[in-house]
C-alpha atoms as a PDB file:
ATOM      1  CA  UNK A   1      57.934-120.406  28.828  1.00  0.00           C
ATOM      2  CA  UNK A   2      58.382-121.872  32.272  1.00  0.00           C
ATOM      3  CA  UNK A   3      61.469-121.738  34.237  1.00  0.00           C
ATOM      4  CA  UNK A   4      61.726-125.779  33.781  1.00  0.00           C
ATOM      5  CA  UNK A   5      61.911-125.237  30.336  1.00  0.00           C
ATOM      6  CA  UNK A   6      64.310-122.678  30.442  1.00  0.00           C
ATOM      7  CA  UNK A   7      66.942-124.986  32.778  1.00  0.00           C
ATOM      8  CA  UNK A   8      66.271-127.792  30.168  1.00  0.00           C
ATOM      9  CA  UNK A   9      67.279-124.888  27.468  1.00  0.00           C
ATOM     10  CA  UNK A  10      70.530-123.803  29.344  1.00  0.00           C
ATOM     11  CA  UNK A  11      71.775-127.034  30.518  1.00  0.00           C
ATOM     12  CA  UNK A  12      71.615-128.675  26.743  1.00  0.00           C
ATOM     13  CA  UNK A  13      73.383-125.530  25.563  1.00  0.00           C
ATOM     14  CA  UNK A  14      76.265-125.705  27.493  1.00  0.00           C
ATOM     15  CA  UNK A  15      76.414-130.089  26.858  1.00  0.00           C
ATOM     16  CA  UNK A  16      76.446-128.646  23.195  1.00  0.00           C
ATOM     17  CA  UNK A  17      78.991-126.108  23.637  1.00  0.00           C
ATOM     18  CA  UNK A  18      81.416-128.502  25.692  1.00  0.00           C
ATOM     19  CA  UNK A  19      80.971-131.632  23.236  1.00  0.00           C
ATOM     20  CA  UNK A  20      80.172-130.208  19.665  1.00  0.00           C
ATOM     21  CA  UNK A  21      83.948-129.644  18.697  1.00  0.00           C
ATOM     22  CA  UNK A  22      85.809-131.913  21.704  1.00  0.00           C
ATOM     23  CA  UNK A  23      86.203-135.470  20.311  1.00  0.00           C
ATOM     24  CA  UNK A  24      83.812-137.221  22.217  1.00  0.00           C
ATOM     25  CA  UNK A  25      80.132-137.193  20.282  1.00  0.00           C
ATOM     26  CA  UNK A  26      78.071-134.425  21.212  1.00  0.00           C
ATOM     27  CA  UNK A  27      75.021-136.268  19.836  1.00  0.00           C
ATOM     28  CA  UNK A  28      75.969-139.019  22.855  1.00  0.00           C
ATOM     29  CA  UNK A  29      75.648-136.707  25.632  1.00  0.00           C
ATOM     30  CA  UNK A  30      72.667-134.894  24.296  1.00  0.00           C
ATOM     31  CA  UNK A  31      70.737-138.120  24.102  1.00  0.00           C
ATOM     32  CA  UNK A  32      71.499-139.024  27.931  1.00  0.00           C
ATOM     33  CA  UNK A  33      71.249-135.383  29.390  1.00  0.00           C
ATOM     34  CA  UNK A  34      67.723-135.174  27.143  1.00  0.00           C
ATOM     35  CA  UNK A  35      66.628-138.537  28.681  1.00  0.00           C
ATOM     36  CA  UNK A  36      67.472-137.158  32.339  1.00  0.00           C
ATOM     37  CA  UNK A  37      66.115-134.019  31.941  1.00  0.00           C
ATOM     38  CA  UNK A  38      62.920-135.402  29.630  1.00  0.00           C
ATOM     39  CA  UNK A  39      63.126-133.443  26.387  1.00  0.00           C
ATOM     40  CA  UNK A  40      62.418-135.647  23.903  1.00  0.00           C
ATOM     41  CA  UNK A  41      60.457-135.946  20.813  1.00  0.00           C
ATOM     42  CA  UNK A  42      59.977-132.814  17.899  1.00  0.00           C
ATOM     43  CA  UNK A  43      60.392-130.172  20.226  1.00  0.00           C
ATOM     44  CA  UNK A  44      63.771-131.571  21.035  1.00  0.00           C
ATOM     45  CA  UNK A  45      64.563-132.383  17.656  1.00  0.00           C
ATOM     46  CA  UNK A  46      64.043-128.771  16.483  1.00  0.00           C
ATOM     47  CA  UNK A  47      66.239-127.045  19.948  1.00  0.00           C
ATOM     48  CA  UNK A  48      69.064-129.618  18.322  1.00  0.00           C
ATOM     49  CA  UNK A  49      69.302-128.437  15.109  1.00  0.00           C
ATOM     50  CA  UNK A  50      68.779-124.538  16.444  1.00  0.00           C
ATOM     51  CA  UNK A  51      71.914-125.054  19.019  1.00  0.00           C
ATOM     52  CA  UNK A  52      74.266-126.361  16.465  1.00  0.00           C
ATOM     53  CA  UNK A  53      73.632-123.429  14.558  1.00  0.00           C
ATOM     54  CA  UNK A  54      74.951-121.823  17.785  1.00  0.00           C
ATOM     55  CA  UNK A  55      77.899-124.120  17.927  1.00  0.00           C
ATOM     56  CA  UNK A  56      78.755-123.055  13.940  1.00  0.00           C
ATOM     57  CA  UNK A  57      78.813-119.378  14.988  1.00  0.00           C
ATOM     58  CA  UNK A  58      81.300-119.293  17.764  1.00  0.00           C
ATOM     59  CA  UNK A  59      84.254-121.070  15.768  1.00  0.00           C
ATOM     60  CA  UNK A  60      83.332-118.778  12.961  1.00  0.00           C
ATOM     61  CA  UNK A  61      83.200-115.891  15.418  1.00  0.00           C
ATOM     62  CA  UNK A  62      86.718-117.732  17.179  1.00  0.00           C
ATOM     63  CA  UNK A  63      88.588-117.873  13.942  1.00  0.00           C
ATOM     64  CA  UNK A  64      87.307-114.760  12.141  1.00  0.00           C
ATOM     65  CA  UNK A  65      90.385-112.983  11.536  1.00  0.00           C
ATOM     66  CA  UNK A  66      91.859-116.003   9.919  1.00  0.00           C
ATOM     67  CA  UNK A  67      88.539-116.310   7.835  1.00  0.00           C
ATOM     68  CA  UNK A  68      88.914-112.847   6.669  1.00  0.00           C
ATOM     69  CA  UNK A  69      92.325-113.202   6.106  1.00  0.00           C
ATOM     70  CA  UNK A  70      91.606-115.989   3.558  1.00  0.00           C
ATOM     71  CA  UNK A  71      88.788-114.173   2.306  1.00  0.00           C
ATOM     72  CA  UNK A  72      90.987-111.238   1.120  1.00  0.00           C
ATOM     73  CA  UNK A  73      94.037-113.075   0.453  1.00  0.00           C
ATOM     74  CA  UNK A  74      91.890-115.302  -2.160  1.00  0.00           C
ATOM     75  CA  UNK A  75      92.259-113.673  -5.043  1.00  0.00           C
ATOM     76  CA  UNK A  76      96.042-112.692  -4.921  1.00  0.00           C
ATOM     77  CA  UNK A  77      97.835-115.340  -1.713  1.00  0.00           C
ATOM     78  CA  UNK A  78      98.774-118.577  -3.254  1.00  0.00           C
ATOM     79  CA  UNK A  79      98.880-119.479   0.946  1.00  0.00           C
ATOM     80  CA  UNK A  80      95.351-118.597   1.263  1.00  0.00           C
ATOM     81  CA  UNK A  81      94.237-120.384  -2.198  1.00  0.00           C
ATOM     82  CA  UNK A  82      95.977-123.276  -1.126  1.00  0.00           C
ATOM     83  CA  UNK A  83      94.532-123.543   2.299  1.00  0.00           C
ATOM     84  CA  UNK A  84      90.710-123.058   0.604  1.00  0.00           C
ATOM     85  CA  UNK A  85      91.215-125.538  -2.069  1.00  0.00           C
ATOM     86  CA  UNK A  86      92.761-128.003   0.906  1.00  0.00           C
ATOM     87  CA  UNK A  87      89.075-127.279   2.866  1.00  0.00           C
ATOM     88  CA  UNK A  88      86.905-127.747   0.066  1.00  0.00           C
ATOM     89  CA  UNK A  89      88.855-131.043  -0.750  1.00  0.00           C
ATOM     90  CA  UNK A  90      88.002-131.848   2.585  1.00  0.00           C
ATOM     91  CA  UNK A  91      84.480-131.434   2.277  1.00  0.00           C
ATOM     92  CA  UNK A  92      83.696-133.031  -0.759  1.00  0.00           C
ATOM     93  CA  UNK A  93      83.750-136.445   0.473  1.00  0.00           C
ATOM     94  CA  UNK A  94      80.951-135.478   3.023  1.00  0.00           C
ATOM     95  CA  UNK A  95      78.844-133.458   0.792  1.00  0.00           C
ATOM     96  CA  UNK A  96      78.923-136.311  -1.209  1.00  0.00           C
ATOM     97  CA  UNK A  97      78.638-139.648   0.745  1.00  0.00           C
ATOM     98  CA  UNK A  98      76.368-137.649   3.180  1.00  0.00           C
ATOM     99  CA  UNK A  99      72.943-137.318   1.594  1.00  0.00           C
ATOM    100  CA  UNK A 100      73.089-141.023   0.021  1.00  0.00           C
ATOM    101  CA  UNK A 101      73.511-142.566   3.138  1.00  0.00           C
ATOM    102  CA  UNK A 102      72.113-140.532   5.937  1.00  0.00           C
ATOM    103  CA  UNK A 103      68.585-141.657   5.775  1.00  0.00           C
ATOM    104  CA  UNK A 104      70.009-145.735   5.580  1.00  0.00           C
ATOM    105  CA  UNK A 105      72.267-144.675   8.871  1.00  0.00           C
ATOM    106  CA  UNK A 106      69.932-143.388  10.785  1.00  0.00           C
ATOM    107  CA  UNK A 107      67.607-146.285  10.406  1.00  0.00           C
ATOM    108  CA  UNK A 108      69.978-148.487  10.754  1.00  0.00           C
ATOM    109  CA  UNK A 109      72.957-147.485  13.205  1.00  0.00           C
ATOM    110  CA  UNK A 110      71.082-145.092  15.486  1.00  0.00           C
ATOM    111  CA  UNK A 111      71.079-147.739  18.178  1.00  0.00           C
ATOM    112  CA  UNK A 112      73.166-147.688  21.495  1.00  0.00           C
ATOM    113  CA  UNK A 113      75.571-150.821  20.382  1.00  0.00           C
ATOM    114  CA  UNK A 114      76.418-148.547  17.440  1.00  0.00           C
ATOM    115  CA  UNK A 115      76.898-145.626  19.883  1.00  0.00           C
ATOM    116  CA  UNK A 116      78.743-146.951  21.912  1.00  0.00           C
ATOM    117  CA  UNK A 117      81.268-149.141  20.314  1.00  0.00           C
ATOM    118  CA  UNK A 118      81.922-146.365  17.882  1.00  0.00           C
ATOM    119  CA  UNK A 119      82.817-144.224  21.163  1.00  0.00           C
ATOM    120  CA  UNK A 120      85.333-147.071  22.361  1.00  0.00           C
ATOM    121  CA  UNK A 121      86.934-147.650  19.687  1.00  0.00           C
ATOM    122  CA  UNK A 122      87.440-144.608  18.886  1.00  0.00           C
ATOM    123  CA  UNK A 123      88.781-143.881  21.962  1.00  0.00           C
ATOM    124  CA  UNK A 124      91.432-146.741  21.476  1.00  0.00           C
ATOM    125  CA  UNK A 125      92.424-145.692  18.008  1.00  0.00           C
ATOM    126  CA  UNK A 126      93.293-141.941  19.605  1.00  0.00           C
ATOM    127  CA  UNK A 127      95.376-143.997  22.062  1.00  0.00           C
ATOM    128  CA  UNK A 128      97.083-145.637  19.232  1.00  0.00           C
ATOM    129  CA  UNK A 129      97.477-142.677  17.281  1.00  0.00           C
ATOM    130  CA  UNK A 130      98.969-140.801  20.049  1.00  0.00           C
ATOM    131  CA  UNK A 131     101.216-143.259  21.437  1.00  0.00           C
ATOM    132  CA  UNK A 132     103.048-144.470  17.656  1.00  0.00           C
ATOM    133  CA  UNK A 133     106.297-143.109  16.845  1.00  0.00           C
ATOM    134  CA  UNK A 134     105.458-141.259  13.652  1.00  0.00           C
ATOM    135  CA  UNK A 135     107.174-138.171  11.003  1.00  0.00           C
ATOM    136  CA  UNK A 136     104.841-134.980  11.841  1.00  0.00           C
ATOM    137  CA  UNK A 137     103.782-134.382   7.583  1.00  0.00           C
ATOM    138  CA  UNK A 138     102.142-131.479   8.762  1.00  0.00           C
ATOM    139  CA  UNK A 139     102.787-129.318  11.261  1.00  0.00           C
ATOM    140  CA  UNK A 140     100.286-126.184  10.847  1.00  0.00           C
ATOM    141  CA  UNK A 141      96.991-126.542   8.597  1.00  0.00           C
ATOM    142  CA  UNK A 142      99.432-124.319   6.120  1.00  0.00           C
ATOM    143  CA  UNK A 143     101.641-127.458   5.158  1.00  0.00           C
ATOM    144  CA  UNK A 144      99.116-129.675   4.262  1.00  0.00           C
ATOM    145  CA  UNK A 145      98.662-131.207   0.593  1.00  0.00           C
ATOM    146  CA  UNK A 146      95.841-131.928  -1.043  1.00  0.00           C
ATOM    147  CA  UNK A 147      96.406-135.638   0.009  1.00  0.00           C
ATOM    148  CA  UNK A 148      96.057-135.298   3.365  1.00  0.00           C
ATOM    149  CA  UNK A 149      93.164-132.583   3.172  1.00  0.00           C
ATOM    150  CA  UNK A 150      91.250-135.555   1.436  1.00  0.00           C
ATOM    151  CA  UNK A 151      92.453-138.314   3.691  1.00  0.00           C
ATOM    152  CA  UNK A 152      90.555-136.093   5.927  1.00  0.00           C
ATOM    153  CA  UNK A 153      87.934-135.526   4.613  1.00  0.00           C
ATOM    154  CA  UNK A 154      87.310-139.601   3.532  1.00  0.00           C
ATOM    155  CA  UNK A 155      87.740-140.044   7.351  1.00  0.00           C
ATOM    156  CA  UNK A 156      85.068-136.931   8.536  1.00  0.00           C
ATOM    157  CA  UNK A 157      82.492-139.161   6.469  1.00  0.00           C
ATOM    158  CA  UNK A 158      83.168-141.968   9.827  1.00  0.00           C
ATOM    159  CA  UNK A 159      81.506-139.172  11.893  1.00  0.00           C
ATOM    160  CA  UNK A 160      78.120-140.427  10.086  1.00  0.00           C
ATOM    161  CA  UNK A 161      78.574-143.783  12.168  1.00  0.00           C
ATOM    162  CA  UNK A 162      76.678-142.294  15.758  1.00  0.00           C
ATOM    163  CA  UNK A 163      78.537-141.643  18.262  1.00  0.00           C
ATOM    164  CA  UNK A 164      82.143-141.419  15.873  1.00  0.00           C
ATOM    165  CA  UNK A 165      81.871-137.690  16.945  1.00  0.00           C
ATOM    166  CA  UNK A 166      82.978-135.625  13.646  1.00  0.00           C
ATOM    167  CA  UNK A 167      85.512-133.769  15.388  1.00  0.00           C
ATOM    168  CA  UNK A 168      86.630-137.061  16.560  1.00  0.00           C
ATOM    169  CA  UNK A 169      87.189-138.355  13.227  1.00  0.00           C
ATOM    170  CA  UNK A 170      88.758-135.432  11.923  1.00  0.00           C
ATOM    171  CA  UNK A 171      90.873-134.914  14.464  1.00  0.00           C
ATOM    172  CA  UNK A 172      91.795-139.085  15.127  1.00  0.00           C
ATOM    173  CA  UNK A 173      92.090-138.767  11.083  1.00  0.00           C
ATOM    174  CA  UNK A 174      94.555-135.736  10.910  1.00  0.00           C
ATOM    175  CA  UNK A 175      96.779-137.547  13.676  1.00  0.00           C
ATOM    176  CA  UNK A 176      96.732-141.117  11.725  1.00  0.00           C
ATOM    177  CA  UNK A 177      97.396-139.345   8.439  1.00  0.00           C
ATOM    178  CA  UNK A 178     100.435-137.254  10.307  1.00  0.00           C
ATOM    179  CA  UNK A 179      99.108-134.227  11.279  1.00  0.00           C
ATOM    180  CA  UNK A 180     100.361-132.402  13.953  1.00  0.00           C
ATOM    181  CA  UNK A 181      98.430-132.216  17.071  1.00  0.00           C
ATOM    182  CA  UNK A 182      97.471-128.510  16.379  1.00  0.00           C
ATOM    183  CA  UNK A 183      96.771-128.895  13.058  1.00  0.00           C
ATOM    184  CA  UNK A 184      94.513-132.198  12.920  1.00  0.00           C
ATOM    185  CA  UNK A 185      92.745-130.219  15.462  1.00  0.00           C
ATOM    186  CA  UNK A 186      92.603-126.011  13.791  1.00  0.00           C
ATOM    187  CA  UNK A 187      91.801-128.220  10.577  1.00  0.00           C
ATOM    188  CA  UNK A 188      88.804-129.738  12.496  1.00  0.00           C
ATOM    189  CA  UNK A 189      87.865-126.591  13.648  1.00  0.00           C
ATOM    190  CA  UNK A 190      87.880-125.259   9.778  1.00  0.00           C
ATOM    191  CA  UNK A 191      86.470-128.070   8.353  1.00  0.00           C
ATOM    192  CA  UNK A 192      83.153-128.213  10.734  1.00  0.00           C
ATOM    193  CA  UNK A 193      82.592-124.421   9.243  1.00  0.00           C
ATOM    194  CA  UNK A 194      81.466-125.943   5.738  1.00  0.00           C
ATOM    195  CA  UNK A 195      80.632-129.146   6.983  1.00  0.00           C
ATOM    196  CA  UNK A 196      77.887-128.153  10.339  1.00  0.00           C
ATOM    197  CA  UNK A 197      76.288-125.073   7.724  1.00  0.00           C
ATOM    198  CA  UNK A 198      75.356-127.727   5.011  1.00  0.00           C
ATOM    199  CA  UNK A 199      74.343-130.386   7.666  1.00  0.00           C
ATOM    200  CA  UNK A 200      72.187-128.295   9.457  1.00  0.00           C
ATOM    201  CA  UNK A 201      70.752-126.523   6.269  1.00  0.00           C
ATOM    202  CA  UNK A 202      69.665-129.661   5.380  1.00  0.00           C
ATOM    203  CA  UNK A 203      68.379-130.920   8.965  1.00  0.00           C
ATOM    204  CA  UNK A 204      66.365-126.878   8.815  1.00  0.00           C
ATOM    205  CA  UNK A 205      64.959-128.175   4.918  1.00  0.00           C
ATOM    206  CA  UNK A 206      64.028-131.769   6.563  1.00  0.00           C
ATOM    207  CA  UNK A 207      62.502-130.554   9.558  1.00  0.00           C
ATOM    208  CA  UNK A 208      60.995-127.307   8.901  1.00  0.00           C
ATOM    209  CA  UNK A 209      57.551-128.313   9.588  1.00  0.00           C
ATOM    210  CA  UNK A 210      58.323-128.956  13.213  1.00  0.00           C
ATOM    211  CA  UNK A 211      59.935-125.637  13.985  1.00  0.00           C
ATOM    212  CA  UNK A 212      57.257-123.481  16.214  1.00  0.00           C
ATOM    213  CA  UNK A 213      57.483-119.636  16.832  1.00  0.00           C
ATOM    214  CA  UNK A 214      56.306-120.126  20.286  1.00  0.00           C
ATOM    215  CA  UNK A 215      59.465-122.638  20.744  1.00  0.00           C
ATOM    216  CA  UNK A 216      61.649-119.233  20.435  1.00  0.00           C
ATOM    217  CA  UNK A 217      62.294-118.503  24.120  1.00  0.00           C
ATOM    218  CA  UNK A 218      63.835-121.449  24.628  1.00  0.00           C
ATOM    219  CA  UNK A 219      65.934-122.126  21.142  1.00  0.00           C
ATOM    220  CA  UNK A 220      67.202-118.209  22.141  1.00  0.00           C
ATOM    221  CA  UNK A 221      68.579-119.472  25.316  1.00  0.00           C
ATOM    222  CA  UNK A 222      69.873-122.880  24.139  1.00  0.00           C
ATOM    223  CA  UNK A 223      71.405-120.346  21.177  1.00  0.00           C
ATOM    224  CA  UNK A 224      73.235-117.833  23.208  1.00  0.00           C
ATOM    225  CA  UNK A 225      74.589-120.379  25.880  1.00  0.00           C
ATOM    226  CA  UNK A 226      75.820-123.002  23.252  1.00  0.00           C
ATOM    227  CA  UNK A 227      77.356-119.937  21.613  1.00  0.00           C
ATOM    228  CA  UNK A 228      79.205-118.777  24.655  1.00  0.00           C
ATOM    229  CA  UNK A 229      80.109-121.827  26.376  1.00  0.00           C
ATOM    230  CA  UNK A 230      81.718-123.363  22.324  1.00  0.00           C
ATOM    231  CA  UNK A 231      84.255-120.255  22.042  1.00  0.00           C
ATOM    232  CA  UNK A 232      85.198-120.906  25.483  1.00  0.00           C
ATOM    233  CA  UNK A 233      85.895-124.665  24.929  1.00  0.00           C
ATOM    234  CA  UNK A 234      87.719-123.886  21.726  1.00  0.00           C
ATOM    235  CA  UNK A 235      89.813-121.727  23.476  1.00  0.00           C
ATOM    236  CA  UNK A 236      90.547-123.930  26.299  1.00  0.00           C
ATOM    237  CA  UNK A 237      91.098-127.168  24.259  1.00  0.00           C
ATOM    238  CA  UNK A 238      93.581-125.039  22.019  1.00  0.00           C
ATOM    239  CA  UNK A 239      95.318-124.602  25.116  1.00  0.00           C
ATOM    240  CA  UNK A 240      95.205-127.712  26.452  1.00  0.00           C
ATOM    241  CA  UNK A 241      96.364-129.206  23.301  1.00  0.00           C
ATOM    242  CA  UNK A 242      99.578-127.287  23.122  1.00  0.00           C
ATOM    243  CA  UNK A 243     101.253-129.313  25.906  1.00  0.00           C
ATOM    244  CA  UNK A 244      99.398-131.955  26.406  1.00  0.00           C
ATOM    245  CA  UNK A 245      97.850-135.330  24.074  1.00  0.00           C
ATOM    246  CA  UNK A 246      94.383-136.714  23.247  1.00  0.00           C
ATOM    247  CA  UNK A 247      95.039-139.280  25.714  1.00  0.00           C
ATOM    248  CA  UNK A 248      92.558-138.350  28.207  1.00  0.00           C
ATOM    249  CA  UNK A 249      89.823-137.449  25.977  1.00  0.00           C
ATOM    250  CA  UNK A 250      90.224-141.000  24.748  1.00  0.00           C
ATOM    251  CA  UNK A 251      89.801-142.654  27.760  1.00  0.00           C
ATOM    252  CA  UNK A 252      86.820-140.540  28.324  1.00  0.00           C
ATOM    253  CA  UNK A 253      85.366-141.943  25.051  1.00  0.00           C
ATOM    254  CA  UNK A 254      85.605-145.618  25.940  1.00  0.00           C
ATOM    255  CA  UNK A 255      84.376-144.784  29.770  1.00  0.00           C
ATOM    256  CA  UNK A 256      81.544-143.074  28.046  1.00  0.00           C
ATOM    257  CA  UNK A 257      80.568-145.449  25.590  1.00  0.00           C
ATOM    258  CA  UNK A 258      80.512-148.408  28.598  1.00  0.00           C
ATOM    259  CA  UNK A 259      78.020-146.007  30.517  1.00  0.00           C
ATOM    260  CA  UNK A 260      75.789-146.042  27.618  1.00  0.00           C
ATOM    261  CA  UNK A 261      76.212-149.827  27.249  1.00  0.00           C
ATOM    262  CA  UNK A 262      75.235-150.214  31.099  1.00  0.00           C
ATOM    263  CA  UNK A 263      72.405-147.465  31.035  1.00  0.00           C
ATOM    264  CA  UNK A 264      71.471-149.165  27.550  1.00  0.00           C
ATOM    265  CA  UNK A 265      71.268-152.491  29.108  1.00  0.00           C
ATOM    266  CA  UNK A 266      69.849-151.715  32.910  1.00  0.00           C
ATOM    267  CA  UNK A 267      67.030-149.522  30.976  1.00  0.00           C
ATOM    268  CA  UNK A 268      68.266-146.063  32.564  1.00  0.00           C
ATOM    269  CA  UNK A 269      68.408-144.251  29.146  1.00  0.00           C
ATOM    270  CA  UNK A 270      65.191-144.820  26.946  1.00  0.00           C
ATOM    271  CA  UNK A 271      66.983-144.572  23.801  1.00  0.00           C
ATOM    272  CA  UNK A 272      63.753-145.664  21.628  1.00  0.00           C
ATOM    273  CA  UNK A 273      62.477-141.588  21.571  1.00  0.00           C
ATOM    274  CA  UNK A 274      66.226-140.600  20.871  1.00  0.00           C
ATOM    275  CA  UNK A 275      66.724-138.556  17.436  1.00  0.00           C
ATOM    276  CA  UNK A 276      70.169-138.386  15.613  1.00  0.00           C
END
């Protein structure tokens, strides 16, 4: 492994880190940073997949008294057989709309238009959703019902559309549906658990033939950075979020998603060797 290859490796950790569970599409930023720092094709494809893995890990490792919690609480806690049934409710939409249309979306949306207008508006329906007047339904992941665990969940399958961003839909879903602001976005944070392991166990399954032991070096340090630099975003946007509104992640979208129109357009980004 050269020392070229190991920048590549820690810069598209820490994009992963910083984007996987903010609302703004990680898979966005990993196609432009990949295009400027020319890591593209299986290789690349393979580091993804390995780095979300990373991403998975640090909320687990974040929230892992609250997991255990639940965990031992299961069989006896109606509070912590509530909140599981409200998470699996969540998921089911995506476990099931997922595998019959992810082959059909990738062919088919995986384009920069689709990218980027999902990124804008987006980024104007978190606007909308943070500016209404609305009743709070929910003000810790505790209170929800069933209803809005599905509501959820129906609007985590969005996230399939590139460049949605699934904490983005989650979160923009949980605030729509009447979530508070820290629960649309702890409820995100739960719901990618389930949601990233069977994604990624099925993009390991689909891909395995391109995963190379001599690729290890650098999936290590794209690992351990996206690892390190996600619990230290989920920390920070927990903070953030508890006096202040989506607002400016929103406009961030919609900035974002006109600099992939322009690069799209002037030919800066060569998004014909990007991979979902």
């Amino acid at each position: 492994m050269d020392i070229w290859a190991a920048f590549q490796a820690l810069i598209l950790g820490i994009v992963e880190g910083l984007t996987e569970f903010l609302p703004i599409s990680s898979t966005g930023h990993l196609i432009v940073a990949g295009d400027l720092l020319d890591f593209n094709g299986e290789t690349a494809t393979a580091f993804k997949i390995i780095i979300q893995l990373g991403a998975i890990l640090a909320v687990m490792w974040e929230f892992r008294d609250r997991i255990f919690s639940v965990v031992r609480g299961l069989p006896s806690e109606r509070k912590a057989q509530r909140f599981t049934g409200n998470l699996l409710i969540a998921f089911i939409p995506a476990l099931i709309i997922g595998p019959l249309f992810a082959n059909l979306i990738e062919h088919w949306l995986f384009n920069p238009i689709t990218v980027a207008s999902a990124l804008i508006v987006g980024g104007i329906i978190m606007i909308w959703a943070e500016k209404r007047e609305h009743a709070i339904k929910a003000e810790s992941v505790d209170d929800m019902t069933w209803g809005l665990a599905l509501k959820v969940g129906l609007a985590q399958c969005l996230a399939m559309i590139p460049g949605t961003s699934r904490s983005g839909a989650t979160i923009i879903g949980g605030l729509v549906f009447g979530l508070s602001r820290k629960a649309a976005t702890e409820f995100s944070f739960f719901l990618a658990m389930p949601t990233m392991v069977a994604a990624t166990a099925y993009s390991l399954f689909k891909y395995r033939d391109i995963l190379q032991l001599s690729d290890l070096p650098i999936f290590i340090i794209g690992f351990v950075t996206t690892f390190i630099v996600a619990i230290l975003t989920v920390r920070a946007l927990l903070k953030f979020i508890a006096n202040h509104s989506y607002v400016v992640f929103a406009w961030y979208r919609i900035a974002f998603g006109l600099l992939i129109l322009a690069t799209w357009q002037l030919h800066l980004i060569d998004w014909s060797t990007a991979q979902p």
